[in-house]
N, C-alpha and C. Protein backbone atom coordinates (compact mmCIF):
# COMPACT_ATOMS: atom_id res chain seq x y z
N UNK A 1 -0.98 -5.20 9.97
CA UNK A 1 -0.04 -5.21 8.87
C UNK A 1 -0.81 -5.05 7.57
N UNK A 2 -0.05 -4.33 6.72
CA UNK A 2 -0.74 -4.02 5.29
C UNK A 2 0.32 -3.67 4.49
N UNK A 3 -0.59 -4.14 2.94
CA UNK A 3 0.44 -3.80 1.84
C UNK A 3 -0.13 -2.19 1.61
N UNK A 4 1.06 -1.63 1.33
CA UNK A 4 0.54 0.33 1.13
C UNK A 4 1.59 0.58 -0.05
N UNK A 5 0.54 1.46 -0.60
CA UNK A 5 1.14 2.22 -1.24
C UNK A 5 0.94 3.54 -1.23
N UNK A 6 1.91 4.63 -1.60
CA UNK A 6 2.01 5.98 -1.61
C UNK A 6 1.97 7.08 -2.56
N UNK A 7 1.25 7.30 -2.86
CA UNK A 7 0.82 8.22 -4.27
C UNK A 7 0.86 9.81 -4.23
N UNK A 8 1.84 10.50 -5.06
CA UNK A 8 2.23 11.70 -4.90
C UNK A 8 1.88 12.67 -6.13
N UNK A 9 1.23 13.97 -5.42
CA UNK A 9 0.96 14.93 -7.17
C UNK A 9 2.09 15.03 -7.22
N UNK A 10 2.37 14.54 -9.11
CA UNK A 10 3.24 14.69 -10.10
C UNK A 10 4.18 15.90 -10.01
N UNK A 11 5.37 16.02 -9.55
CA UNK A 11 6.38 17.08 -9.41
C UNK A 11 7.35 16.82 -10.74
N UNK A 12 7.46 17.83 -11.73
CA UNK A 12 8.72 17.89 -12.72
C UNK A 12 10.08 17.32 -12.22
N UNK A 13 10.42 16.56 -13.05
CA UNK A 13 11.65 16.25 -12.17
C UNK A 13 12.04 15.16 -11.09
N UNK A 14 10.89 14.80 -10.83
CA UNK A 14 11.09 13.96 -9.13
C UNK A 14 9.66 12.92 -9.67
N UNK A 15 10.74 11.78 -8.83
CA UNK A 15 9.86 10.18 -8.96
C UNK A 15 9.54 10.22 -7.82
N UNK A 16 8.75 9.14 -7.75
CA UNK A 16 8.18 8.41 -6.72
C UNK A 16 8.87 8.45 -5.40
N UNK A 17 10.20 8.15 -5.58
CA UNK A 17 11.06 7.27 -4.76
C UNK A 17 11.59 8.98 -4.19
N UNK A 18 12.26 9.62 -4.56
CA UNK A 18 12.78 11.11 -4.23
C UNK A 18 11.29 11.72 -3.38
N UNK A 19 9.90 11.96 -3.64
CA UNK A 19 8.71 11.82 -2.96
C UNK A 19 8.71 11.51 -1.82
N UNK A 20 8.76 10.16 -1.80
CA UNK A 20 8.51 9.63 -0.54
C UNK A 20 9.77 9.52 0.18
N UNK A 21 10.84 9.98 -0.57
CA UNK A 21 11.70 10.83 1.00
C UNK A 21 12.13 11.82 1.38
N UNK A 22 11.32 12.86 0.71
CA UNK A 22 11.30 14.12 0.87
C UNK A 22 10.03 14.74 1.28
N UNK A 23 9.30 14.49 2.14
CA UNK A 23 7.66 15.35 1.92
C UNK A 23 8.08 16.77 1.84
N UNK A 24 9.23 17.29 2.12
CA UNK A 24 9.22 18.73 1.44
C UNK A 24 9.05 19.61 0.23
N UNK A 25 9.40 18.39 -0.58
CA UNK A 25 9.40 18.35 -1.84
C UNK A 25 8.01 17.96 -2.93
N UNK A 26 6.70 17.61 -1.82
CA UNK A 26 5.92 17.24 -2.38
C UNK A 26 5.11 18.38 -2.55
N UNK A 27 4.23 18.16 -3.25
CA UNK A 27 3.41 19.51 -3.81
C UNK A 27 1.78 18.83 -3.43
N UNK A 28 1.21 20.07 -2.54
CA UNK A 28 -0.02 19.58 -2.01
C UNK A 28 -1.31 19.64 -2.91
N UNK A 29 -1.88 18.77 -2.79
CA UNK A 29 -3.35 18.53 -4.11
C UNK A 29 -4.50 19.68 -3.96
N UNK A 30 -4.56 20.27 -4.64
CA UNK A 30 -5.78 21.12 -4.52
C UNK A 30 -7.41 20.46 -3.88
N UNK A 31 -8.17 21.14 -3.52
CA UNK A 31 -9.18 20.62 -3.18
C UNK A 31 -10.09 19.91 -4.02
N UNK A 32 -10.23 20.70 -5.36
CA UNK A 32 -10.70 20.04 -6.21
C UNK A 32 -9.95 18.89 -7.36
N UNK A 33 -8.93 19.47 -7.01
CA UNK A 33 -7.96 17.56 -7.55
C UNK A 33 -8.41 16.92 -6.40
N UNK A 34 -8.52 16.94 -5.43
CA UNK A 34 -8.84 15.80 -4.38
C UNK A 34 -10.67 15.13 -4.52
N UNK A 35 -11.34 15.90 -4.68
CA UNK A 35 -13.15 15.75 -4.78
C UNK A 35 -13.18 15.20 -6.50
N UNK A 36 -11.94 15.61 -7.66
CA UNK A 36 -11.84 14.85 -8.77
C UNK A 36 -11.38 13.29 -8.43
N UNK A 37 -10.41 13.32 -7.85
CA UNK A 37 -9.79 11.85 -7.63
C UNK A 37 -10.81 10.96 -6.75
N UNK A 38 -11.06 11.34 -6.44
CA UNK A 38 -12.40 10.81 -5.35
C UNK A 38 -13.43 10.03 -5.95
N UNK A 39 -14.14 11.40 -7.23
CA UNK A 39 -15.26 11.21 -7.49
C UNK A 39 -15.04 9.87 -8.71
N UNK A 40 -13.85 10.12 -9.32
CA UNK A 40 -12.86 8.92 -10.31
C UNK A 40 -12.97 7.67 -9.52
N UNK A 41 -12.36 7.46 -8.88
CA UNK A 41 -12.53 6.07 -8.07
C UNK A 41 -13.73 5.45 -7.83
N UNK A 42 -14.68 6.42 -7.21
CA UNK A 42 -16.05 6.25 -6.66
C UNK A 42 -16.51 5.57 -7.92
N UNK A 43 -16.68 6.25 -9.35
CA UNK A 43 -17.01 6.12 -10.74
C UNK A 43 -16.38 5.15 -10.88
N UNK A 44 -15.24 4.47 -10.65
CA UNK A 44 -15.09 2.97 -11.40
C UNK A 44 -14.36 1.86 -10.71
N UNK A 45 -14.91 2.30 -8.92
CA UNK A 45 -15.70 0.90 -8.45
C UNK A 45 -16.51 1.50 -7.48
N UNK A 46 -17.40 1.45 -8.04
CA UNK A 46 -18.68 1.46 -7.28
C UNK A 46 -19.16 1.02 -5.88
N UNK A 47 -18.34 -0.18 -5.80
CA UNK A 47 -18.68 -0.81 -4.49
C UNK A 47 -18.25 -0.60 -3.47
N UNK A 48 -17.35 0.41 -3.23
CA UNK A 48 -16.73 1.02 -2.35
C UNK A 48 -16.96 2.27 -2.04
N UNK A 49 -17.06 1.91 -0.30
CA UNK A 49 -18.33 2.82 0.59
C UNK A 49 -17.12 4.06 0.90
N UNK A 50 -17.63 5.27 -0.07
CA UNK A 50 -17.08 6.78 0.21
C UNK A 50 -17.55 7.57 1.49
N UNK A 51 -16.47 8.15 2.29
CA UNK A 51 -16.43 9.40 3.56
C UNK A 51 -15.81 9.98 2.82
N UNK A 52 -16.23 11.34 3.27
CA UNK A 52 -15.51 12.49 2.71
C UNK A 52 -16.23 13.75 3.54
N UNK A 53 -14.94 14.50 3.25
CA UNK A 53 -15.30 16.17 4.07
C UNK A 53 -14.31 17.24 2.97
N UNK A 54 -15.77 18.02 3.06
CA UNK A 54 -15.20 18.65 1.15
C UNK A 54 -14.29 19.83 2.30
N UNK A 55 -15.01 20.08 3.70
CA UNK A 55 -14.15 21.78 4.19
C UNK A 55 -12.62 20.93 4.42
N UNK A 56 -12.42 19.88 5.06
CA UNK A 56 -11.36 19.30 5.91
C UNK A 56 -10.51 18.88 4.50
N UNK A 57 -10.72 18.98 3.42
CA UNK A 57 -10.09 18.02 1.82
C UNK A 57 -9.74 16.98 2.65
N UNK A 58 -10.57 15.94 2.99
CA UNK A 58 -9.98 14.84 3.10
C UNK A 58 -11.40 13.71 2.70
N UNK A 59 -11.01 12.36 2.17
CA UNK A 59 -11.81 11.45 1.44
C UNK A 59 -11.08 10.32 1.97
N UNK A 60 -11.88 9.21 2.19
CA UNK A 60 -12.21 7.78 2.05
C UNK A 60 -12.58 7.15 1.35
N UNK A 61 -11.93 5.85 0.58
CA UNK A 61 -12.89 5.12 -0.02
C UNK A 61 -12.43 3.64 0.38
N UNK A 62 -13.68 2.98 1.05
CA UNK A 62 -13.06 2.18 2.17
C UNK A 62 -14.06 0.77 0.77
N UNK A 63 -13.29 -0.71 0.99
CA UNK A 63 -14.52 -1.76 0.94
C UNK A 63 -13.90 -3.19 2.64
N UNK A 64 -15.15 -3.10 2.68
CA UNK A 64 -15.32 -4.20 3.90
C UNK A 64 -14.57 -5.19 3.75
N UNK A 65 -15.53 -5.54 2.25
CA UNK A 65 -14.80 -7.39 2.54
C UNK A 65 -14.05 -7.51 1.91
N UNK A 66 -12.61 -6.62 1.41
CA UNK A 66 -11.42 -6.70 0.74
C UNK A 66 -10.76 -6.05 1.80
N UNK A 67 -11.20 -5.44 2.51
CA UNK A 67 -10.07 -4.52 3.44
C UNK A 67 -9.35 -3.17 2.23
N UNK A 68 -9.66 -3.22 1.77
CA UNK A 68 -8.95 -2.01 0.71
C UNK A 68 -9.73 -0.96 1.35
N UNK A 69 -8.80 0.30 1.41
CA UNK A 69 -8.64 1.94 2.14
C UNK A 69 -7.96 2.75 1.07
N UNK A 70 -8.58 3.37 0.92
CA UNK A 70 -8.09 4.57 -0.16
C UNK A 70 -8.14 5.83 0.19
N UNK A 71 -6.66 6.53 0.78
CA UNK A 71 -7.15 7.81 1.67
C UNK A 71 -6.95 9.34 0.61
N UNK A 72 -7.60 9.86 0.72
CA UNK A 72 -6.62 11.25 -0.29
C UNK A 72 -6.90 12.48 0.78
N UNK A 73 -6.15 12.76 1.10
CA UNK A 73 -5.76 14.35 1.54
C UNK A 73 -4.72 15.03 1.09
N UNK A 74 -4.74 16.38 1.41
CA UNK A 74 -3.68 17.64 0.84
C UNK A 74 -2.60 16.97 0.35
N UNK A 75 -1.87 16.21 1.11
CA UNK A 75 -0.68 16.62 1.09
C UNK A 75 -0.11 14.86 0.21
N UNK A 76 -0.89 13.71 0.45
CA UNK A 76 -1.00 12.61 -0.36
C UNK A 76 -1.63 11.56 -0.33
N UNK A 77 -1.82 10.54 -1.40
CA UNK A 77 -2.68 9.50 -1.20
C UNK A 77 -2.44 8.35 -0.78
N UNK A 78 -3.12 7.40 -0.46
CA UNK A 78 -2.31 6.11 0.19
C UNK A 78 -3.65 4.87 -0.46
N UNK A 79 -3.43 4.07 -0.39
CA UNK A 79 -3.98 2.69 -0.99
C UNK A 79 -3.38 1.70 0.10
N UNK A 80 -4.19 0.89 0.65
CA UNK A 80 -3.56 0.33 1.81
C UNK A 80 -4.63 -0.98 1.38
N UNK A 81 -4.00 -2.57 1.45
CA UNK A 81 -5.02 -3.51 1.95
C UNK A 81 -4.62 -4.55 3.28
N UNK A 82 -4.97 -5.29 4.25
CA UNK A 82 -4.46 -6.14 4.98
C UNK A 82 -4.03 -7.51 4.07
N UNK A 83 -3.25 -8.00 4.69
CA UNK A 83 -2.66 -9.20 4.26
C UNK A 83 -3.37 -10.14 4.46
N UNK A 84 -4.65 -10.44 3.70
CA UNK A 84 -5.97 -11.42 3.55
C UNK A 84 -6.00 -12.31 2.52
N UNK A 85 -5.14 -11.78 1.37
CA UNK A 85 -5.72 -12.39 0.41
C UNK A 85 -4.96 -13.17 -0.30
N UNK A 86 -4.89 -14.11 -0.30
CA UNK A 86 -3.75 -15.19 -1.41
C UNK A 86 -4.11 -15.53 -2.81
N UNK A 87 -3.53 -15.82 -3.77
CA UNK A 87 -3.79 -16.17 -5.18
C UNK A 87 -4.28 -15.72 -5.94
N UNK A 88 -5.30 -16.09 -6.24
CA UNK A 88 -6.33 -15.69 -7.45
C UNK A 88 -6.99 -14.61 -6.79
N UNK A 89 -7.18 -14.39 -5.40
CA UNK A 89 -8.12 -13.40 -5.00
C UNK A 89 -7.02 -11.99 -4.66
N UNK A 90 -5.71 -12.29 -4.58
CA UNK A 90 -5.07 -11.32 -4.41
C UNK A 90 -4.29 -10.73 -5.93
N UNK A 91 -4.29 -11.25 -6.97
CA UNK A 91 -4.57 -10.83 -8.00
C UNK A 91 -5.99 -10.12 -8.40
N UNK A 92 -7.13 -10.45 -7.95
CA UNK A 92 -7.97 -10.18 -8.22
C UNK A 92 -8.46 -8.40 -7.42
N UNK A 93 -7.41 -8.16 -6.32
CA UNK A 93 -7.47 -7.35 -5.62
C UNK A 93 -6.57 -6.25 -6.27
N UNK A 94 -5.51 -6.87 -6.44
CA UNK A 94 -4.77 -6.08 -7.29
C UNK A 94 -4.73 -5.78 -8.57
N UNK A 95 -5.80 -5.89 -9.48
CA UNK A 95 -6.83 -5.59 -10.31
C UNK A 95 -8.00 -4.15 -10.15
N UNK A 96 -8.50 -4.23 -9.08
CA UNK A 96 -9.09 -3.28 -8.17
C UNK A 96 -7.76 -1.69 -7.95
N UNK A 97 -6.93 -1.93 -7.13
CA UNK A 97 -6.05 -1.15 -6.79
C UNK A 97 -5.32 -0.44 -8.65
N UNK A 98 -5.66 -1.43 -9.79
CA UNK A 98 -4.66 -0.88 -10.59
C UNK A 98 -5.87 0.34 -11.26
N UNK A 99 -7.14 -0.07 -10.99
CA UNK A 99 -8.50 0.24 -11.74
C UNK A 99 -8.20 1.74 -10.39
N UNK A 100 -8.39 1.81 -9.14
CA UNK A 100 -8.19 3.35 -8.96
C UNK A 100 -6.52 3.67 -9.21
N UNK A 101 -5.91 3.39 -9.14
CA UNK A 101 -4.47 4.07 -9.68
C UNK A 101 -4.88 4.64 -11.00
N UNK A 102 -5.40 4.40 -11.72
CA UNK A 102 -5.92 4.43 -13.21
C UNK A 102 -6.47 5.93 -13.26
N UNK A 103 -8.02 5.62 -12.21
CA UNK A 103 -9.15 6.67 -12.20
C UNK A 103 -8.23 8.02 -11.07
N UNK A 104 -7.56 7.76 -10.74
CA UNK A 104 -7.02 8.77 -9.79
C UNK A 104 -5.94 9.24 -10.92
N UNK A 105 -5.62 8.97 -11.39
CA UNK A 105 -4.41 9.59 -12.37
C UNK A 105 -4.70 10.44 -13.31
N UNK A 106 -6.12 9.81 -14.03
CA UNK A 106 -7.20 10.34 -14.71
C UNK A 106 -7.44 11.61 -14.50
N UNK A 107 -7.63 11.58 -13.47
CA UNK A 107 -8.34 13.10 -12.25
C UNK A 107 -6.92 14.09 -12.05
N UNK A 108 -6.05 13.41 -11.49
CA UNK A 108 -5.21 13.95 -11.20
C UNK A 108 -3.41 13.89 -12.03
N UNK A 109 -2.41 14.18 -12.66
CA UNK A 109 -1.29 13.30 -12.84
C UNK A 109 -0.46 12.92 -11.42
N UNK A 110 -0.11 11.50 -11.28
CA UNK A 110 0.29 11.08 -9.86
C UNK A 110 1.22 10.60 -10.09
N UNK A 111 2.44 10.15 -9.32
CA UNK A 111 3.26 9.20 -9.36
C UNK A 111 2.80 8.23 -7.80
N UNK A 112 3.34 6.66 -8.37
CA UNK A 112 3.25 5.88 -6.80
C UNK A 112 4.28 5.38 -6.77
N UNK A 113 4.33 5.26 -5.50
CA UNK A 113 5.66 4.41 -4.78
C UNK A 113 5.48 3.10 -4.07
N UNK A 114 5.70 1.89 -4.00
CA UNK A 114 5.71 0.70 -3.62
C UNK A 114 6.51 0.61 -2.36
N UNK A 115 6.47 1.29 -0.76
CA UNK A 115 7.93 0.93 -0.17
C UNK A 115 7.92 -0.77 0.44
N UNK A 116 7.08 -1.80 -0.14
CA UNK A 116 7.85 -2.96 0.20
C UNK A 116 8.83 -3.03 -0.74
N UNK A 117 8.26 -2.98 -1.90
CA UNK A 117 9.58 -2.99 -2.78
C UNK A 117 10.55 -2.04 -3.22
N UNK A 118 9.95 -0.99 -2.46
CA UNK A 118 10.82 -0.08 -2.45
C UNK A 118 11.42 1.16 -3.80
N UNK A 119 10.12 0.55 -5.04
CA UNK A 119 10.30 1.24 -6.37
C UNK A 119 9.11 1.81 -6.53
N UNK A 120 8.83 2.66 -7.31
CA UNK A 120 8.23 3.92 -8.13
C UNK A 120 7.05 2.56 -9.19
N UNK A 121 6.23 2.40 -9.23
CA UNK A 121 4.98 2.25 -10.01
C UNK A 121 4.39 3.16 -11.03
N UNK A 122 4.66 2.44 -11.91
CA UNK A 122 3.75 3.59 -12.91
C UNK A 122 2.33 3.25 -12.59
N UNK A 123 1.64 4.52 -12.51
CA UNK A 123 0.13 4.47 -12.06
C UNK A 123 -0.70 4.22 -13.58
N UNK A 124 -0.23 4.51 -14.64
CA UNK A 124 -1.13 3.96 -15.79
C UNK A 124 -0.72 2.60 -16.21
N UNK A 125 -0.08 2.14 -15.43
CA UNK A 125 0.18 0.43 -16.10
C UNK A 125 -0.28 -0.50 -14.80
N UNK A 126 0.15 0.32 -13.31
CA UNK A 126 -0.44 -0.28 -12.46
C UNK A 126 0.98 -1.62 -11.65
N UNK A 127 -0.05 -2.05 -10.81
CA UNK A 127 1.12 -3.31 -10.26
C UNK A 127 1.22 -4.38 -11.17
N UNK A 128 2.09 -4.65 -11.13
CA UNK A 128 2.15 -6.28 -12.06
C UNK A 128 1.70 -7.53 -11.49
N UNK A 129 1.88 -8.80 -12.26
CA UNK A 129 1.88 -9.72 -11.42
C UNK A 129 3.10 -9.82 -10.09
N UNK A 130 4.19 -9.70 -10.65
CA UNK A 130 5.12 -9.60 -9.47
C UNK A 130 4.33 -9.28 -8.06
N UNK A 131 4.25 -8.62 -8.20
CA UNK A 131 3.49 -7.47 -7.07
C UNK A 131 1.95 -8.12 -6.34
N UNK A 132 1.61 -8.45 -7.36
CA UNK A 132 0.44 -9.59 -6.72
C UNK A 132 1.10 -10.73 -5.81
N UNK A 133 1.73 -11.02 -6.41
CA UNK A 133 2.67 -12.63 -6.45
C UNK A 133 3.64 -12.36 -4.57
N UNK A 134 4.16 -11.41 -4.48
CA UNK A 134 5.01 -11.12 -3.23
C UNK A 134 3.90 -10.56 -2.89
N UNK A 135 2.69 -10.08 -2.35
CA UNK A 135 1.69 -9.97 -1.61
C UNK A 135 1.25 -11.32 -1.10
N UNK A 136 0.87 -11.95 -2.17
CA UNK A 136 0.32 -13.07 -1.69
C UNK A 136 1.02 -14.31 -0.69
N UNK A 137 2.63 -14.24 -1.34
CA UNK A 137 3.04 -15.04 -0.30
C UNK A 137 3.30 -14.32 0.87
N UNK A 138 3.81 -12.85 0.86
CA UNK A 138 3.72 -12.71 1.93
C UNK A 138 2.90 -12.59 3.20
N UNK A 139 1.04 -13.18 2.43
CA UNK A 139 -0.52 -13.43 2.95
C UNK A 139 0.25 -14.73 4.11
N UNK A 140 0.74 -15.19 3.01
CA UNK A 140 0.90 -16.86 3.59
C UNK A 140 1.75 -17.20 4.54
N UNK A 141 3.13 -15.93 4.55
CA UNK A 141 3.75 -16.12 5.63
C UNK A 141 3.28 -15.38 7.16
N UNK A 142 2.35 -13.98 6.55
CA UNK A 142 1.55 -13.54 7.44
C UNK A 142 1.05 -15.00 8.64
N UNK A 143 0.23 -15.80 7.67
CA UNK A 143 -0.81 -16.48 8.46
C UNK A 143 -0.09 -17.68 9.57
N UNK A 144 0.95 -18.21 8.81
CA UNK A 144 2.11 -18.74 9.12
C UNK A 144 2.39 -18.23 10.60
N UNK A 145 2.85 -17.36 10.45
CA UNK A 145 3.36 -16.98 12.02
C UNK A 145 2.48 -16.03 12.99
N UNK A 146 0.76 -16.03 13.02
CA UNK A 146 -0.04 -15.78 13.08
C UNK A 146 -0.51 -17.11 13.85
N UNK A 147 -0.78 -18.31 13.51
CA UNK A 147 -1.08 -19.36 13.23
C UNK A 147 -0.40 -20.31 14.34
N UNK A 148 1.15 -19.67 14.59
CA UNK A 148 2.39 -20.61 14.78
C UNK A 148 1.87 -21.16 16.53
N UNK A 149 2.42 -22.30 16.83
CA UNK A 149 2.08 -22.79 18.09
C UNK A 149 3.04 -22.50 19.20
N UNK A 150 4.19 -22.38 18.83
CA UNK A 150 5.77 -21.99 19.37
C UNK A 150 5.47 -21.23 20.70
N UNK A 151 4.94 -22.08 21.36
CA UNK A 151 5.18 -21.43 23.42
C UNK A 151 5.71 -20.25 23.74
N UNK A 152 6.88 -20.11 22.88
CA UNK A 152 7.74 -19.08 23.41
C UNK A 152 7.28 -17.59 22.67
N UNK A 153 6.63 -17.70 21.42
CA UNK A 153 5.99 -16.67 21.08
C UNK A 153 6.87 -16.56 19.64
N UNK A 154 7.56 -16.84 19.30
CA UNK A 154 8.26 -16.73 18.28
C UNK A 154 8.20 -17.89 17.03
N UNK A 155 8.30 -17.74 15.87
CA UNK A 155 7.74 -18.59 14.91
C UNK A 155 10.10 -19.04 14.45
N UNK A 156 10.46 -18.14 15.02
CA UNK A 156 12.28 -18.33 14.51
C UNK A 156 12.94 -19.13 15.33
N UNK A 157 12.85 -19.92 16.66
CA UNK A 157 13.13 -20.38 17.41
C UNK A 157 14.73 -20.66 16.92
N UNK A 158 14.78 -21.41 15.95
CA UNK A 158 16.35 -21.96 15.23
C UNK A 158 17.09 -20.82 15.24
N UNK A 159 16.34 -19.68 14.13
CA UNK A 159 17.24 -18.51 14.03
C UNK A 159 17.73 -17.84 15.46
N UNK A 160 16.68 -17.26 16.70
CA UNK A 160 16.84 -16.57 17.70
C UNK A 160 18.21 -17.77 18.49
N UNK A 161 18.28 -19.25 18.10
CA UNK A 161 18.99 -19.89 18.83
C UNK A 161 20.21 -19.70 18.27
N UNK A 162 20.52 -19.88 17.49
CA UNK A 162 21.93 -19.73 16.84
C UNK A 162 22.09 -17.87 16.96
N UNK A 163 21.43 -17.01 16.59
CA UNK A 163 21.98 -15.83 17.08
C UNK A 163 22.03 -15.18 18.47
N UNK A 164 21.68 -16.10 19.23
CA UNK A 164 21.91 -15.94 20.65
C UNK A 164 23.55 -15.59 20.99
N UNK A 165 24.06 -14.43 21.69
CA UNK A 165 25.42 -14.64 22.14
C UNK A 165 25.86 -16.24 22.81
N UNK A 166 27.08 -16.38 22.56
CA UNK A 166 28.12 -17.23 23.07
C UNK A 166 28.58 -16.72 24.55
N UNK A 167 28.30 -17.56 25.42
CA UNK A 167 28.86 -16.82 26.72
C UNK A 167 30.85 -16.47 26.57
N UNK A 168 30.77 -15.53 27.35
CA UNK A 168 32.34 -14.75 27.16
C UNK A 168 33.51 -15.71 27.13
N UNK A 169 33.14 -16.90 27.68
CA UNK A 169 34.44 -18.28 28.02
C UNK A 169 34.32 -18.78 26.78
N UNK A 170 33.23 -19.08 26.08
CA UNK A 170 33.69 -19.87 24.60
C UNK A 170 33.84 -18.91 23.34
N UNK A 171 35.04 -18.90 23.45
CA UNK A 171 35.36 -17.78 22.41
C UNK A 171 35.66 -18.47 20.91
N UNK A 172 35.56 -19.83 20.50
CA UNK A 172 35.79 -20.64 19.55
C UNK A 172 34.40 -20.84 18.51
């Protein structure tokens, strides 16, 4: 499981949200918008270990101990982290993610899309706290039912019990 986001070259006319439900409608990145956006990110965080294949246009920019993935090929980009990080460190992550949204926009004009939340991000202002804030708890409910002891495999036991059918005789 991961928080993702979806980053699209800038089409006249069309947000984020129209983007990411149309890939017909998306307009594919040149090679060298892609080796720009790349080399942008690389340039302002450093610490994150770049793959790349200039014939294939496709790039990586991966870090270990955040779990943050930064993919760019033709057709779009993605920003992906696992659900690791709570509080201060998942603010602190999402700090990181607003710093390449930034350098990739730089390079390229982009729009992003959020589909947990399901809205359009401006890439020069970045995620908010909000956005930190519902990551993080949702770290916590991650671990929560990750964590859970429940025999039966399920962390809802109450819920799965009450939405269980009523056998056909008790119709009350």
């Amino acid at each position: 499981m991961s928080y993702d986001l979806s980053l699209f070259k800038q089409v006249p006319g069309l947000d984020a949200v129209i983007l990411s439900e149309h890939e017909d409608k998306c307009a594919a990145f040149t090679p060298n918008e892609l080796k720009a956006a790349s080399d942008a990110v690389k340039s302002a965080l450093p610490q994150l270990e770049a793959y790349g294949d200039d014939e294939a246009c496709f790039y990586e920019l991966t870090d270990d101990e955040t779990g943050l993935q930064i993919g760019l090929d033709t057709h779009s980009l993605s920003i992906s982290i696992p659900y690791w990080h709570e509080d201060a460190d998942a603010h602190a992550l999402f700090d990181h993610i607003n710093t390449a949204m930034r350098a990739i926009n730089s390079a390229v004009a982009i729009v992003a899309f959020d589909p947990q939340l399901g809205r359009e991000i401006n890439p020069a202002q970045g995620l908010t706290r909000e956005e930190a804030t519902y990551y993080s708890r949702t770290t916590t409910h991650v671990q929560e039912i990750m964590s859970s002891s429940d025999s039966s495999g399920s962390v809802y036991p109450a819920y799965e019990a009450a939405a269980a059918p009523k056998p056909w005789w008790k119709f009350w």
